[in-house]
N, C-alpha and C. Protein backbone atom coordinates (compact mmCIF):
# COMPACT_ATOMS: atom_id res chain seq x y z
N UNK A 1 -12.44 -21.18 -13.34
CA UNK A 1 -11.85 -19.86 -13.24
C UNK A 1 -10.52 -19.89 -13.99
N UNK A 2 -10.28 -19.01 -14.57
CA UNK A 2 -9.13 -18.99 -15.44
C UNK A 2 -7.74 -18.52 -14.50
N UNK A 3 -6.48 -19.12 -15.03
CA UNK A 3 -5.21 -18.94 -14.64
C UNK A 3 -5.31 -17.47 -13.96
N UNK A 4 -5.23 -16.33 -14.86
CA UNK A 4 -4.77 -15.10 -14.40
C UNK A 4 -5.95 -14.61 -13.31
N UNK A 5 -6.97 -14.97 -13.45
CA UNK A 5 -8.55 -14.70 -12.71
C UNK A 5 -8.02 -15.40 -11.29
N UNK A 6 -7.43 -16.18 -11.16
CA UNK A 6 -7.19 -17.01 -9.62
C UNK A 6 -5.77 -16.24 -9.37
N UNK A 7 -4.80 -15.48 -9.97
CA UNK A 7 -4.15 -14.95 -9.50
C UNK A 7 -4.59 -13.52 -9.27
N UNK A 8 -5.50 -13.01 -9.52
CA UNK A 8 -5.91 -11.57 -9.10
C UNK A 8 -6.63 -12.11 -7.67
N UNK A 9 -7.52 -13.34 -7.76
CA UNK A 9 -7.85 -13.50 -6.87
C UNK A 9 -7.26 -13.74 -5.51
N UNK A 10 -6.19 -14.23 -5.78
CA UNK A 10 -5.20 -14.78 -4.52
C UNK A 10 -4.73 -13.52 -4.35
N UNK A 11 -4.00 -12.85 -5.21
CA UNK A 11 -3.58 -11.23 -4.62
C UNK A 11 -4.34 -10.48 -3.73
N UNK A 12 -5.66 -10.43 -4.23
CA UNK A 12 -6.61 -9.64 -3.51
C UNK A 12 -6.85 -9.72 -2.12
N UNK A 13 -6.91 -11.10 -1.74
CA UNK A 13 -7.69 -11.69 -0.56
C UNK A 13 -7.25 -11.02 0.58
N UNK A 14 -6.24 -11.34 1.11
CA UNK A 14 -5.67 -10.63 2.44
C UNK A 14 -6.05 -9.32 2.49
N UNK A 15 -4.93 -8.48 1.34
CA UNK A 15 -5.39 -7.18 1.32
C UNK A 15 -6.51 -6.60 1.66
N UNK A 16 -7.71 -7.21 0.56
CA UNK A 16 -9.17 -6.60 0.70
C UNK A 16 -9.69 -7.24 2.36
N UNK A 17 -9.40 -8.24 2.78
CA UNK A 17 -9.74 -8.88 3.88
C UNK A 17 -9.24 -7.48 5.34
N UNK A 18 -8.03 -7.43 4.98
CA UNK A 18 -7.18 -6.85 6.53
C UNK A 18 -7.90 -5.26 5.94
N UNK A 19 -7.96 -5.20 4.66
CA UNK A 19 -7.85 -3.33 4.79
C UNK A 19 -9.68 -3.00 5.07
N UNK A 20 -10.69 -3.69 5.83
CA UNK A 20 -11.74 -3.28 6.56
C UNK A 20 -11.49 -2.49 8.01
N UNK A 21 -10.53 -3.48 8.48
CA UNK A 21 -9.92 -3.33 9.73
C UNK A 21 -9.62 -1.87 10.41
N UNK A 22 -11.18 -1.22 11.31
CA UNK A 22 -10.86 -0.14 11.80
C UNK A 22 -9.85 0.60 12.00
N UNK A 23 -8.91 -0.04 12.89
CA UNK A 23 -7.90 1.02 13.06
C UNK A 23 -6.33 0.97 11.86
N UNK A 24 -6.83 0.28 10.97
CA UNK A 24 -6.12 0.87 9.79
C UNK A 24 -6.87 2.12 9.07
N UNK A 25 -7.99 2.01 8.86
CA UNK A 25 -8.64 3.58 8.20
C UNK A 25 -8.15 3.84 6.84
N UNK A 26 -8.31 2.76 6.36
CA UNK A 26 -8.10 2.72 4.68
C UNK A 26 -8.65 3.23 3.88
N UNK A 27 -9.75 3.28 3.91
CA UNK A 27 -11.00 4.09 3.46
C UNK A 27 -11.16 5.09 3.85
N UNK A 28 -10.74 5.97 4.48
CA UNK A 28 -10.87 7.39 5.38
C UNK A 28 -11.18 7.94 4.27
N UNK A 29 -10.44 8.08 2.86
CA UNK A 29 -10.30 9.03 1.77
C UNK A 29 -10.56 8.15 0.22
N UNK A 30 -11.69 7.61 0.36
CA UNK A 30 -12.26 6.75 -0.89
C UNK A 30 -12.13 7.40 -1.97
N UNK A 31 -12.48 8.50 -1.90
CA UNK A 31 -12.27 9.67 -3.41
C UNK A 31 -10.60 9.10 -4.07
N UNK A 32 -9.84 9.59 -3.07
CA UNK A 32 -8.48 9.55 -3.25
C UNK A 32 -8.33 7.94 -3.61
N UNK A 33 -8.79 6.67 -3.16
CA UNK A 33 -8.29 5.68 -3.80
C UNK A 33 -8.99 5.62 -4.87
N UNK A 34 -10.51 5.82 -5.01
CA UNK A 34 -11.37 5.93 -6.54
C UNK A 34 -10.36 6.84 -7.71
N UNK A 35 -9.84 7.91 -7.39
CA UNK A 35 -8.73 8.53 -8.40
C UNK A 35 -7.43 8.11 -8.34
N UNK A 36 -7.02 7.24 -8.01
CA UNK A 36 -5.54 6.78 -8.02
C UNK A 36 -5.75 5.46 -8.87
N UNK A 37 -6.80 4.73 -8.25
CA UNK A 37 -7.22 3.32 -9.37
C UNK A 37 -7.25 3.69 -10.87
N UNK A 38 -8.43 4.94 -11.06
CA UNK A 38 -9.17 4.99 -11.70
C UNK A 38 -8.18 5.75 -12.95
N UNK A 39 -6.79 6.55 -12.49
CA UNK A 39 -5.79 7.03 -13.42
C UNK A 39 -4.89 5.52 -13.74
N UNK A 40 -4.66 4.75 -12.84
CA UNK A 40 -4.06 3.48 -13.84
C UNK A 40 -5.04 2.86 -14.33
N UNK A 41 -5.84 2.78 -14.51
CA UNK A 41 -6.98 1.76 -15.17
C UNK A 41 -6.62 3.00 -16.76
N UNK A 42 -6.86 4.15 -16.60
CA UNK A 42 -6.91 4.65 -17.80
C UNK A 42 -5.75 4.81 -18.82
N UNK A 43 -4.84 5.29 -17.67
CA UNK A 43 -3.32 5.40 -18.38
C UNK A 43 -2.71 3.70 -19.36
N UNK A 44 -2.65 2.76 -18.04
CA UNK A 44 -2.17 1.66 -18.53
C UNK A 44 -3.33 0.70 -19.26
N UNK A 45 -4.67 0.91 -19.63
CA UNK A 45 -5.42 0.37 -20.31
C UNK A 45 -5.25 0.68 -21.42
N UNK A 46 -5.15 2.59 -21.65
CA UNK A 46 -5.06 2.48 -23.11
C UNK A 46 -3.42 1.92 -23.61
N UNK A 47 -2.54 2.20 -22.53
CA UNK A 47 -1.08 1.59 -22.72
C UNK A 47 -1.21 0.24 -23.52
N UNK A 48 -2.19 -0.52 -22.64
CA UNK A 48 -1.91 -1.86 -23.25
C UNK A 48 -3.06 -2.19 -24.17
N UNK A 49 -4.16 -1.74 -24.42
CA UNK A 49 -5.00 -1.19 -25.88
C UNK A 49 -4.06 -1.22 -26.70
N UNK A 50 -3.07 -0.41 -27.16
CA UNK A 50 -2.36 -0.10 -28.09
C UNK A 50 -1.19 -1.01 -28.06
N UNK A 51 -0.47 -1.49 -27.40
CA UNK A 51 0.65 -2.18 -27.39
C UNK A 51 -0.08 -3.81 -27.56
N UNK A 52 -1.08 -4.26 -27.54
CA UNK A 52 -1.95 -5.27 -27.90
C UNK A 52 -1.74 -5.40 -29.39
N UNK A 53 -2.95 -3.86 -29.72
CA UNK A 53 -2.95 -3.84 -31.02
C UNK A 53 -1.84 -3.44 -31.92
N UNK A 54 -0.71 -3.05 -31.74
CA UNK A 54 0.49 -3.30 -32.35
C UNK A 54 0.89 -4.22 -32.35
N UNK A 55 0.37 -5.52 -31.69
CA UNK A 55 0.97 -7.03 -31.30
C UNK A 55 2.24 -7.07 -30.11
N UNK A 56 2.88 -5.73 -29.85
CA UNK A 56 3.86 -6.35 -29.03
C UNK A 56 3.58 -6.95 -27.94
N UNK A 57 2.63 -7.13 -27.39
CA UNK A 57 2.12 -8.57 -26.57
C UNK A 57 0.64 -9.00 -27.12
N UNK A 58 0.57 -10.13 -26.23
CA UNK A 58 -0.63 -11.01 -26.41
C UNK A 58 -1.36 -11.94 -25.16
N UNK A 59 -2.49 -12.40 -25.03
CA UNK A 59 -2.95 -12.99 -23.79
C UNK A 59 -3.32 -14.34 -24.47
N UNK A 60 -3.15 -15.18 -23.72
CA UNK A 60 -2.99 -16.76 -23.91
C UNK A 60 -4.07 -17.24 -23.92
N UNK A 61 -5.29 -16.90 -25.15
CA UNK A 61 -6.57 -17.81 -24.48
C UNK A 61 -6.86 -18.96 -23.68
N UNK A 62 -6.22 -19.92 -23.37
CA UNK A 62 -6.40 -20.63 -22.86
C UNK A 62 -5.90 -20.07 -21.28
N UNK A 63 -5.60 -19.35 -20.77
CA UNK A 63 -4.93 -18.53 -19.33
C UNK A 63 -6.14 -17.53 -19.19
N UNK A 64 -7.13 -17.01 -19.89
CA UNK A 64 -8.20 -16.02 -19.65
C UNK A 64 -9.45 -16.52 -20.13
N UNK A 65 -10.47 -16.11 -19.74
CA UNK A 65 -11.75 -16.47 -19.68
C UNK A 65 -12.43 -16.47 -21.44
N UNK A 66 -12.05 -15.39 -22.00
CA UNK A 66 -12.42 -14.83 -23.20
C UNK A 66 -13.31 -13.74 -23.53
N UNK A 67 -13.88 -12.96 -22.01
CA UNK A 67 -14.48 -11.79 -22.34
C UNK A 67 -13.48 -10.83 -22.52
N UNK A 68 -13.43 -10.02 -23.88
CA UNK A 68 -12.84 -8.67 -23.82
C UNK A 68 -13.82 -7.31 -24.09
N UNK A 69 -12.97 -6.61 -23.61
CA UNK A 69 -12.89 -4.72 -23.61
C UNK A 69 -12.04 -4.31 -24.31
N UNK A 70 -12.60 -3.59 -25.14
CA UNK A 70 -11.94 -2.84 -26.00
C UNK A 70 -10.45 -3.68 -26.33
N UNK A 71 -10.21 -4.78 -26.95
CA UNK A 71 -9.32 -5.94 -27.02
C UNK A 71 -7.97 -5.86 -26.47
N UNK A 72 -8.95 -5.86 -24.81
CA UNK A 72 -8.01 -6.63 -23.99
C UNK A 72 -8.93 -7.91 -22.73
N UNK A 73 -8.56 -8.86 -22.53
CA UNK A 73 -9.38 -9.29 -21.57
C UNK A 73 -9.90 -8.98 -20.31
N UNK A 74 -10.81 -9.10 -19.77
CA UNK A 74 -11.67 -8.81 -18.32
C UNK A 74 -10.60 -8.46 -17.69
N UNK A 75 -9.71 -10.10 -17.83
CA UNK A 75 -8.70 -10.07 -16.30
C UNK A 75 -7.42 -9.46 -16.50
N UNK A 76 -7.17 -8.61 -17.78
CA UNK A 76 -6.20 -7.44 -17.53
C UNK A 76 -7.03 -6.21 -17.03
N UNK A 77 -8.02 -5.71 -17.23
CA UNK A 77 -8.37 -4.40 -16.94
C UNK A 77 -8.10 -5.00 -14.90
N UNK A 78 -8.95 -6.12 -14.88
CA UNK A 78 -9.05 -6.38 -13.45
C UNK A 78 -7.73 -6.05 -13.07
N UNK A 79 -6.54 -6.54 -13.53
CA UNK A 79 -5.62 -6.22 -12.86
C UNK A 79 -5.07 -4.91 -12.56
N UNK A 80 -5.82 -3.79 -13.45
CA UNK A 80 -5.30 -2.46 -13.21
C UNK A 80 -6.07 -2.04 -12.22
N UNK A 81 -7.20 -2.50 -11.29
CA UNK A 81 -7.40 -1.90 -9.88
C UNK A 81 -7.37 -2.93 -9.24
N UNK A 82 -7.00 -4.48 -9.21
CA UNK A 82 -6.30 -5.18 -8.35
C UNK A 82 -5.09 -4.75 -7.57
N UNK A 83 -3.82 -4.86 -8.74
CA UNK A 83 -2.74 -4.47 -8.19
C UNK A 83 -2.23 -3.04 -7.64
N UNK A 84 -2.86 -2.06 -8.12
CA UNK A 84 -2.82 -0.91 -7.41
C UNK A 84 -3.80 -0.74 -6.03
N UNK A 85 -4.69 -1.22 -5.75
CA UNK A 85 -5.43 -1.41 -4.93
C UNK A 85 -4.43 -2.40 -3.83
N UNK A 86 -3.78 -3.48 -4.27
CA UNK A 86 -2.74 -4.04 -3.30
C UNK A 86 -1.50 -3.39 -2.89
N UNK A 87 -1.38 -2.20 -3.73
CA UNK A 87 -0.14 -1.89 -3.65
C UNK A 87 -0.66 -0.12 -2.59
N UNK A 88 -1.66 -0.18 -2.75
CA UNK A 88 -1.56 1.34 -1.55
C UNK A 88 -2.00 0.62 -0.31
N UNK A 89 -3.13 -0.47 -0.10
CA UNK A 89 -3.01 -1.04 0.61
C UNK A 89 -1.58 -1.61 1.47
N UNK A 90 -0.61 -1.64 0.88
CA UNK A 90 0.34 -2.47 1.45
C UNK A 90 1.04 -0.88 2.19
N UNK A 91 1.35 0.31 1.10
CA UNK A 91 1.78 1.03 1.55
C UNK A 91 1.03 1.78 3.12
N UNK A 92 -0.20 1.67 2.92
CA UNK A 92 -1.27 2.30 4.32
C UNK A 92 -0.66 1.38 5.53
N UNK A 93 -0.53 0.05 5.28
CA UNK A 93 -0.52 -0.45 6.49
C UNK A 93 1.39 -0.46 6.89
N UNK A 94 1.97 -0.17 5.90
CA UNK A 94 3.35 -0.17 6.44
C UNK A 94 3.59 1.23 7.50
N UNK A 95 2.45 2.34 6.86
CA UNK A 95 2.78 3.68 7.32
C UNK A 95 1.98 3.34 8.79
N UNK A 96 0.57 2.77 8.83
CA UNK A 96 0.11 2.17 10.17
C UNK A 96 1.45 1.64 11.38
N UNK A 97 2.10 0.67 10.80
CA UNK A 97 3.00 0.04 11.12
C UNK A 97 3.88 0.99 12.05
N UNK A 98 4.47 1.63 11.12
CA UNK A 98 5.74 2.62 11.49
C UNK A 98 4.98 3.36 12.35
N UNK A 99 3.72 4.63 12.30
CA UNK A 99 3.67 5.19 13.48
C UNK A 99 2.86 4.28 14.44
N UNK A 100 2.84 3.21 14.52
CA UNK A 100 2.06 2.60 15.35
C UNK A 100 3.11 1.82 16.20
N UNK A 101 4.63 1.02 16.23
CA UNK A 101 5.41 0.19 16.67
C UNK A 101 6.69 0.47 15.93
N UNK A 102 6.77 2.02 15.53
CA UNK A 102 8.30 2.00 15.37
C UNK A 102 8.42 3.27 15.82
């Protein structure tokens, strides 16, 4: 498994693990996380499509697997519904949190 592929993976785990968890209700509104992923996957894919192909960055073959999309690798697109996917996750359960023990 490649460098960045084991760090999406380690990100993921908890998150996707705890956010099944009934009385969080993460999923209540799947539409709403399918369109919140699905606008950074597009916005910041073609972002980094183009900022690729201008060269101002680059991915380390040896750190990624070597499948690409539209020339960027697997495990950047992965990361555009990894990390947003961790990041409303984190926000659901803080708001759980607060009306639940504060």
């Amino acid at each position: 498994m490649s460098r960045y592929m084991w760090v999406l993976v380690l990100s993921l785990a908890v998150p996707l693990l705890i956010s099944v968890w009934p009385p969080l209700k993460f999923y209540k509104s799947p539409r709403a996380l399918l369109y919140s992923i699905g606008a950074v996957v597009v916005i910041y894919g073609l972002w980094d499509v183009f900022a690729t192909w201008r060269g101002h960055w680059h991915f380390d073959p040896s750190g990624v697997w070597g499948i690409q999309i539209i020339n960027l690798p697997l495990e950047e697109w992965l990361f555009f519904v990894v990390i947003p996917f961790c990041c409303l996750f984190t926000w659901e359960a803080i708001k759980y949190i607060k009306e639940r023990w504060l």
